[in-house]
N, C-alpha and C. Protein backbone atom coordinates (compact mmCIF):
# COMPACT_ATOMS: atom_id res chain seq x y z
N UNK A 1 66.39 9.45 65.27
CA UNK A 1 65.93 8.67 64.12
C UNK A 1 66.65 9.17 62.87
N UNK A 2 67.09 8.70 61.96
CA UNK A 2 68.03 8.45 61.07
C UNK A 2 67.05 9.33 59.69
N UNK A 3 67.77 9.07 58.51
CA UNK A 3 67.05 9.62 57.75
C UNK A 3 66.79 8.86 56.66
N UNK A 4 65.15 8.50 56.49
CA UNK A 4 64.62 7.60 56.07
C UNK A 4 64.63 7.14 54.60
N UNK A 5 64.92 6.47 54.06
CA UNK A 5 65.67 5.78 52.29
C UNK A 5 64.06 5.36 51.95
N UNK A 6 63.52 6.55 50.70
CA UNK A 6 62.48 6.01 49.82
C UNK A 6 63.06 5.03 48.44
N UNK A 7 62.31 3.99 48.04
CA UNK A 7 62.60 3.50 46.89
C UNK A 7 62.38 4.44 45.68
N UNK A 8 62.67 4.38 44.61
CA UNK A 8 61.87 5.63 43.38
C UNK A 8 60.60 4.82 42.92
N UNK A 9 60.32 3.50 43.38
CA UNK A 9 58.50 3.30 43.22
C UNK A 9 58.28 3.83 44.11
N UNK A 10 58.21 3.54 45.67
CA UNK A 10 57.61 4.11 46.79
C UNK A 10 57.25 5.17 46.56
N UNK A 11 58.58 6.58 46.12
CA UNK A 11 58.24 7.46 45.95
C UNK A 11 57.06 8.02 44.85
N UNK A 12 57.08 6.81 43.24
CA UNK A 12 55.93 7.16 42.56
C UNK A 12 54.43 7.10 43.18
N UNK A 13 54.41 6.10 43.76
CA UNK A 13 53.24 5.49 44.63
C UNK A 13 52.93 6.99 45.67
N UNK A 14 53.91 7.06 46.31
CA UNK A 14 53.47 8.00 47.78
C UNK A 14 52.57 9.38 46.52
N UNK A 15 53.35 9.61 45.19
CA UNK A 15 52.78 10.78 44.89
C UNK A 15 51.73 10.53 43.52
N UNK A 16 51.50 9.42 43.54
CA UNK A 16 50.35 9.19 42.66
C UNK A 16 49.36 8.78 43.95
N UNK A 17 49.27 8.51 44.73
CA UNK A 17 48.32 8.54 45.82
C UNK A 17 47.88 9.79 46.16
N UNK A 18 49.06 10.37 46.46
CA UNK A 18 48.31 12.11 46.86
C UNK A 18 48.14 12.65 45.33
N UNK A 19 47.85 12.36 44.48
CA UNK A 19 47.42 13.26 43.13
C UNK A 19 46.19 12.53 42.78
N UNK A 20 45.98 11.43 43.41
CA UNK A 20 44.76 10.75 43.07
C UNK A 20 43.17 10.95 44.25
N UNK A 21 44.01 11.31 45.86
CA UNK A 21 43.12 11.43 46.49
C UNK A 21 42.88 12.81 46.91
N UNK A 22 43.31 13.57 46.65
CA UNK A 22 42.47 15.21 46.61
C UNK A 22 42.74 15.37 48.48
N UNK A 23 43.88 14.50 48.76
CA UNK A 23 44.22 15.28 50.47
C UNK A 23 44.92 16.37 50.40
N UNK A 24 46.00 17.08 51.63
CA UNK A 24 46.61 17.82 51.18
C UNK A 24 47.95 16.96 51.58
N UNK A 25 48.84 18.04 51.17
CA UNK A 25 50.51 17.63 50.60
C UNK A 25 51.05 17.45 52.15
N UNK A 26 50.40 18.05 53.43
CA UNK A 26 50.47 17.75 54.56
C UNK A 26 50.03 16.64 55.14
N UNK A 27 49.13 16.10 54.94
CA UNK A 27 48.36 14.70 55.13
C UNK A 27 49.53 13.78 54.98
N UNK A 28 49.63 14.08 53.68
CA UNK A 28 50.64 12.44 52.89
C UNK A 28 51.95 12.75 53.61
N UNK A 29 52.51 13.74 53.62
CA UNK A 29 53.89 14.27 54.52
C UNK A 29 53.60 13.28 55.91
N UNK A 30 52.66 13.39 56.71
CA UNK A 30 52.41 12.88 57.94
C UNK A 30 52.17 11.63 57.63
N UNK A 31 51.55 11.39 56.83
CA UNK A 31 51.04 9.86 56.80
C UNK A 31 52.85 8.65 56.12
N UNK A 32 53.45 9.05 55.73
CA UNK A 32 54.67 8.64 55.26
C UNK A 32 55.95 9.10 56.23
N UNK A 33 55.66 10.27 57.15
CA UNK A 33 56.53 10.60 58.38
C UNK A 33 58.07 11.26 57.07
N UNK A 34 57.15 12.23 56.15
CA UNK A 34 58.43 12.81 55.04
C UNK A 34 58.99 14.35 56.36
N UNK A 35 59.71 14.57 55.64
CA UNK A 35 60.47 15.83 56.54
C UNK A 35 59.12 16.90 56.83
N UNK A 36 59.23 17.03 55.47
CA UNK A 36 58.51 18.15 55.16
C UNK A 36 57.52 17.97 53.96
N UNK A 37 56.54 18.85 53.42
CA UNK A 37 55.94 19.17 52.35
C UNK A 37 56.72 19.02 50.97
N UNK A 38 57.64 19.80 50.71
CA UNK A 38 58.80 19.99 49.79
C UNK A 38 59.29 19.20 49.18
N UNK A 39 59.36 17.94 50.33
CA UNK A 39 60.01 16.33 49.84
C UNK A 39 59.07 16.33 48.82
N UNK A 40 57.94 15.74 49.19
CA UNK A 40 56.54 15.63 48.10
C UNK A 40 56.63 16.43 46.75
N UNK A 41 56.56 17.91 47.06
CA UNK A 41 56.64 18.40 45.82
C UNK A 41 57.72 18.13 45.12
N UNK A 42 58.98 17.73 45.76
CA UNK A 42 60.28 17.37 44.73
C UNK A 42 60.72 16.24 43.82
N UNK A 43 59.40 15.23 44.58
CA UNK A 43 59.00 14.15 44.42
C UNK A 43 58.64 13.64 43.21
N UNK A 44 57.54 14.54 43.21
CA UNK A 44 56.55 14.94 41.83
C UNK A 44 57.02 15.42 41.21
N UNK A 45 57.82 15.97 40.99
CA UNK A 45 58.72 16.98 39.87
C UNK A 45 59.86 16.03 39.40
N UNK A 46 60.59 15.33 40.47
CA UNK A 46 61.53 14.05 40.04
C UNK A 46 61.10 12.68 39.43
N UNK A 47 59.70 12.37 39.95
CA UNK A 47 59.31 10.94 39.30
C UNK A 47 58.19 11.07 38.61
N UNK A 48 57.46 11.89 38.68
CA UNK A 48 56.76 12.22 37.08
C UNK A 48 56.46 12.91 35.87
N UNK A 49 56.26 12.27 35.21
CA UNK A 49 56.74 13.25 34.05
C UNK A 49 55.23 14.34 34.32
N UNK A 50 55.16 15.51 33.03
CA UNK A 50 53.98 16.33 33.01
C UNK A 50 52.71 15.34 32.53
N UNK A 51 52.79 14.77 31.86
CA UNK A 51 51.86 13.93 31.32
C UNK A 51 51.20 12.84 32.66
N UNK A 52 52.32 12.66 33.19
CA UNK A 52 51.57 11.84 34.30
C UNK A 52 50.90 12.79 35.43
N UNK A 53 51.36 13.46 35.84
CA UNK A 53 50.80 14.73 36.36
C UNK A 53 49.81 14.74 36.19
N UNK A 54 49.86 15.53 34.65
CA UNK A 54 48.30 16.03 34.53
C UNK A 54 46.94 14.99 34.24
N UNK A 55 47.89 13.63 33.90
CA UNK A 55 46.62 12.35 33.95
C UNK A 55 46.02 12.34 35.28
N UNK A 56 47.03 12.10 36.43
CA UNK A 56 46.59 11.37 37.66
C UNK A 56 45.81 12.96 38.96
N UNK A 57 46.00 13.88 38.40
CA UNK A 57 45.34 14.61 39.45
C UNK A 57 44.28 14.60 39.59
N UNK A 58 43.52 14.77 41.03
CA UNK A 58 42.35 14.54 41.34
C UNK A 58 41.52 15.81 40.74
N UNK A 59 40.19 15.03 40.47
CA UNK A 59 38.83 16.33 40.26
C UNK A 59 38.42 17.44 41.15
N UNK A 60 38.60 18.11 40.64
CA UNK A 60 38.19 19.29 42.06
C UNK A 60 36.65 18.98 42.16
N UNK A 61 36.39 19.12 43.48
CA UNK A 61 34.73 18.76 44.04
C UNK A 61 33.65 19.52 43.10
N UNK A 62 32.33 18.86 42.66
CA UNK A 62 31.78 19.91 42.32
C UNK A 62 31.30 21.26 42.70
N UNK A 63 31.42 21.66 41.96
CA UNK A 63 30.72 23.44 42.55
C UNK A 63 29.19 23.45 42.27
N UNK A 64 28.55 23.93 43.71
CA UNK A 64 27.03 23.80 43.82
C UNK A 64 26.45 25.38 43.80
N UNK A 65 25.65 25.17 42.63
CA UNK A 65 25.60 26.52 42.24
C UNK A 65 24.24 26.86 42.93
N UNK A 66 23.99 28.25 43.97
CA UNK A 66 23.20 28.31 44.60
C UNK A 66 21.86 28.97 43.71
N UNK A 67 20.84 29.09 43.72
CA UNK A 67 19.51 29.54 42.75
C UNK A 67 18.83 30.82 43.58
N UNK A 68 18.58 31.41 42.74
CA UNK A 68 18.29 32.97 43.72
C UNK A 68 16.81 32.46 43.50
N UNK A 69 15.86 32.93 44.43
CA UNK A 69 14.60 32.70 44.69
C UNK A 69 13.52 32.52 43.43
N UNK A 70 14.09 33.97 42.54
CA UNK A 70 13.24 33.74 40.78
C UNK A 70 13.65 32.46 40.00
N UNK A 71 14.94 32.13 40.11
CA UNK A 71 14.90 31.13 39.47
C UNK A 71 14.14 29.54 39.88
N UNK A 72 14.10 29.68 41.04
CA UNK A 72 13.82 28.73 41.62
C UNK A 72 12.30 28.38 41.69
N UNK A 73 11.37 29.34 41.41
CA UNK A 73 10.35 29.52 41.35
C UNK A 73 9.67 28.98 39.55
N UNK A 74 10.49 29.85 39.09
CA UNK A 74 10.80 29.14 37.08
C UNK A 74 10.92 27.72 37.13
N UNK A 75 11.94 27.02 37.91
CA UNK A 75 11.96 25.93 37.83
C UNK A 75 10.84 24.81 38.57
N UNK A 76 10.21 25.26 39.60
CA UNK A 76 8.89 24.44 40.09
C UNK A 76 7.95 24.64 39.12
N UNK A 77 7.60 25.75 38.52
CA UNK A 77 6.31 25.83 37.66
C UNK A 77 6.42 24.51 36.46
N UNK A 78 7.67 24.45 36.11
CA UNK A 78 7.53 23.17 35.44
C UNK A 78 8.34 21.48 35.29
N UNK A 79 7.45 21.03 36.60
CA UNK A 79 7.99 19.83 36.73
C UNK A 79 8.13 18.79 35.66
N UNK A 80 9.54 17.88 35.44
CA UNK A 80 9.64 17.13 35.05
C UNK A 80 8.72 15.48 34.89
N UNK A 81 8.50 14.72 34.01
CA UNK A 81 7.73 13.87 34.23
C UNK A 81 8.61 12.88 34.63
N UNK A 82 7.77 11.47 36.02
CA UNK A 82 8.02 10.85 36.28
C UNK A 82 9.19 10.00 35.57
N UNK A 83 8.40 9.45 34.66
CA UNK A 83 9.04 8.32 33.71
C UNK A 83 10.52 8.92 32.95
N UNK A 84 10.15 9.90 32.95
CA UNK A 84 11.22 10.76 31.96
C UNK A 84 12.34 10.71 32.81
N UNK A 85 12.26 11.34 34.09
CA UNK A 85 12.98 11.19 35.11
C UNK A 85 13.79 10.54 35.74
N UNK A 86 13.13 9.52 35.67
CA UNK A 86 13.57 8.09 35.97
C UNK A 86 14.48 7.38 35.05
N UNK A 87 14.31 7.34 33.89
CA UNK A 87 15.08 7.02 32.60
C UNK A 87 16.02 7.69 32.25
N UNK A 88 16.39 9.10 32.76
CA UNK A 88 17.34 9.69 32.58
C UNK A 88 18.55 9.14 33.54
N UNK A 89 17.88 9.13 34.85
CA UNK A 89 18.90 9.00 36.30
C UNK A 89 19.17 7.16 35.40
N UNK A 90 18.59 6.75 35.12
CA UNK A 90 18.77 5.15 34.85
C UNK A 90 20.04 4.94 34.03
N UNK A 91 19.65 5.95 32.54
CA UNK A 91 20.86 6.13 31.42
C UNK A 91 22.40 6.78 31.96
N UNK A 92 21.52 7.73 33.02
CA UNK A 92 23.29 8.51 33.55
C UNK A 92 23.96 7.12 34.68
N UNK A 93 23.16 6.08 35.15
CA UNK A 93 23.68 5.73 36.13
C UNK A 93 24.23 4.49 35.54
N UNK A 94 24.43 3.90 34.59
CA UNK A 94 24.78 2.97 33.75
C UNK A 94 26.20 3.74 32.91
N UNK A 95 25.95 5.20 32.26
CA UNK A 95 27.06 5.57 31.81
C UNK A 95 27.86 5.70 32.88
N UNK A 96 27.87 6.19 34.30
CA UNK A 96 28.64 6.63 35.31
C UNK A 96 29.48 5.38 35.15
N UNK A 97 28.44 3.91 35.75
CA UNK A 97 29.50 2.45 35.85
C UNK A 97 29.86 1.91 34.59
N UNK A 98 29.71 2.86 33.30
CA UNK A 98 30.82 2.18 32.91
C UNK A 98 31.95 3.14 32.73
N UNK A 99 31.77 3.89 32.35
CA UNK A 99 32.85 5.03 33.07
C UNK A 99 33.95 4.71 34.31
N UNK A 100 33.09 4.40 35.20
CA UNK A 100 34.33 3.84 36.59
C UNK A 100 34.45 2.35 36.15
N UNK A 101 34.17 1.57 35.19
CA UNK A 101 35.38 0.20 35.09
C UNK A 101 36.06 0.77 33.60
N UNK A 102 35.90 1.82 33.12
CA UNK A 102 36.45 2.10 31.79
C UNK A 102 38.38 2.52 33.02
N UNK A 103 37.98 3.52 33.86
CA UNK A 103 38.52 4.10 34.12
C UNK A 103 39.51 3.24 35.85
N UNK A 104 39.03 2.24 35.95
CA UNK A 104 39.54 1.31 36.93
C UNK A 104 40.49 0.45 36.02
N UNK A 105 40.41 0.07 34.75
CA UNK A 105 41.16 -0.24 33.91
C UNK A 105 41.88 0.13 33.68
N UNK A 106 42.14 2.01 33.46
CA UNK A 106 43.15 2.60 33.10
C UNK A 106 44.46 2.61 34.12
N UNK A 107 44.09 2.78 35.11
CA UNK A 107 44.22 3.08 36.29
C UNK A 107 44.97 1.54 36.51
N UNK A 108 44.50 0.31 36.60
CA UNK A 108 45.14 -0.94 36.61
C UNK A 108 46.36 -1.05 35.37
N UNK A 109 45.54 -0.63 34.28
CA UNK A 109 47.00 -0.56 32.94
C UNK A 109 48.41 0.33 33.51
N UNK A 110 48.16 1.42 33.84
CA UNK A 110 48.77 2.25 34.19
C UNK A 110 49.99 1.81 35.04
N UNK A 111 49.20 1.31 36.75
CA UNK A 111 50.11 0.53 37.34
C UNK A 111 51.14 -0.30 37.49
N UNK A 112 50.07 -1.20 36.56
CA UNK A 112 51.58 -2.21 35.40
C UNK A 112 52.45 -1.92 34.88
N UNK A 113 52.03 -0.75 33.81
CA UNK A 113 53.18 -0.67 32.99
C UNK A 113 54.20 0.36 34.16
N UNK A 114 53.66 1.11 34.88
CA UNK A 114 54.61 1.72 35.53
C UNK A 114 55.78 1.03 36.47
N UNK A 115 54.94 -0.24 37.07
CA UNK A 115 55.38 -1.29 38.11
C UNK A 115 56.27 -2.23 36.72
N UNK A 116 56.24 -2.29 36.07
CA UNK A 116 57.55 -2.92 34.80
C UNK A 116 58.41 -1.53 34.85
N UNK A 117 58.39 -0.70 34.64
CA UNK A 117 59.19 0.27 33.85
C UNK A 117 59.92 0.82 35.25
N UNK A 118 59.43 0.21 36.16
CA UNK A 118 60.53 0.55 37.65
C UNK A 118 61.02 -0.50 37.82
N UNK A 119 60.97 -1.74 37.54
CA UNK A 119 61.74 -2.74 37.57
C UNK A 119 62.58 -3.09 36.43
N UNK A 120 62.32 -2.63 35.36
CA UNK A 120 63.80 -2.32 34.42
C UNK A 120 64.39 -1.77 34.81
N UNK A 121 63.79 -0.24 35.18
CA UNK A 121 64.73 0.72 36.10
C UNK A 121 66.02 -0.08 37.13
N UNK A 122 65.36 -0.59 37.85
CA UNK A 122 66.20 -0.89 38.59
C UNK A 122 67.48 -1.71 38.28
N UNK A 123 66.79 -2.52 36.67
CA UNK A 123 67.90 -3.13 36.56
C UNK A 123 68.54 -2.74 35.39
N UNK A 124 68.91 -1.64 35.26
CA UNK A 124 69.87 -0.75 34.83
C UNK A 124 69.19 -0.64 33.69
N UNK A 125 68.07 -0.65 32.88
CA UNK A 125 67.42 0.12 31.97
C UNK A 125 66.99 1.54 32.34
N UNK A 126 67.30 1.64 31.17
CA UNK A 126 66.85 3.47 31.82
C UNK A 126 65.69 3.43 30.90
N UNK A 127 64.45 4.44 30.96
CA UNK A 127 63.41 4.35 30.16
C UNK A 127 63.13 5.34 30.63
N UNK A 128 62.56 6.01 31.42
CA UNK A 128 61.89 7.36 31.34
C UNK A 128 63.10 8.40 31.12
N UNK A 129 62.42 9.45 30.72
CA UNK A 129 63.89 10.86 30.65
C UNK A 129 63.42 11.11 31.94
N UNK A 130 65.20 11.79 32.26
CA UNK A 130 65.57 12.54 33.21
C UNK A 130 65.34 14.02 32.77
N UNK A 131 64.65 14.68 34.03
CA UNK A 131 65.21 16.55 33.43
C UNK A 131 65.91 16.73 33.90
N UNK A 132 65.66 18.14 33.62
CA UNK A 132 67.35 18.73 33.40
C UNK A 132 67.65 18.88 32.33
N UNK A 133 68.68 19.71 32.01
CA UNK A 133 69.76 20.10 30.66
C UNK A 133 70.60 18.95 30.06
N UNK A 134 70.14 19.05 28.71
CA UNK A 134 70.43 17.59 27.85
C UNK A 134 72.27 17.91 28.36
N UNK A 135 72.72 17.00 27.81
CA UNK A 135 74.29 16.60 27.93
C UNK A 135 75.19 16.73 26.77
């Protein structure tokens, strides 16, 4: 088997996928049939800038913080009220959705303008910098 020709979208795509889904750099290697790991990281270093980087990486999972027995005891003695309760989870669960279409938006803007700015690319606009040592 020969050696396989990425487009430079494909390649944005293959590594805004793995910066968006929190797999590892082995997953996407296998799932795209890349040589190696390395491709990926060279990937990311060739087609995005730092700014995109550090937009599109995934959240690290939360951390569940365990309660040693005293605390836990502090916290039953004084239960929260029903209603109160309820109105809170209500207010957080309304900010959450709009949060995820604030952020499904960005995420759609994003695409676009990136999916234009690779098709100038291609046709001989240049628009993003290259690194490397200016000229």
């Amino acid at each position: 088997m020969g050696k396989q020709k990425f487009s430079r979208s494909l390649k944005r795509s293959i590594c805004i996928e793995y910066m968006q889904s929190g797999v590892s750099r082995k997953e996407i290697a296998l799932k795209y049939n890349l040589p190696n790991v390395q491709t990926l990281s060279s990937w990311i270093n060739s087609c995005l800038s730092p700014l995109e980087i550090h937009e599109k990486c995934a959240s690290l999972p939360p951390v569940t913080v365990q309660m040693d027995s005293d605390m836990a005891k502090d916290k039953q003695e004084e239960p929260m009220d029903v209603a109160a309760m309820s109105a809170l989870i209500e207010a957080q669960r309304k900010q959450i959705e709009k949060l995820e279409k604030q952020l499904k938006y960005s995420q759609d803007k994003n695409l676009a303008l990136n999916t234009l700015i690779d098709i100038a690319e291609e046709q001989g606009i240049k628009i993003r910098k290259k690194s490397g040592a200016k000229q």
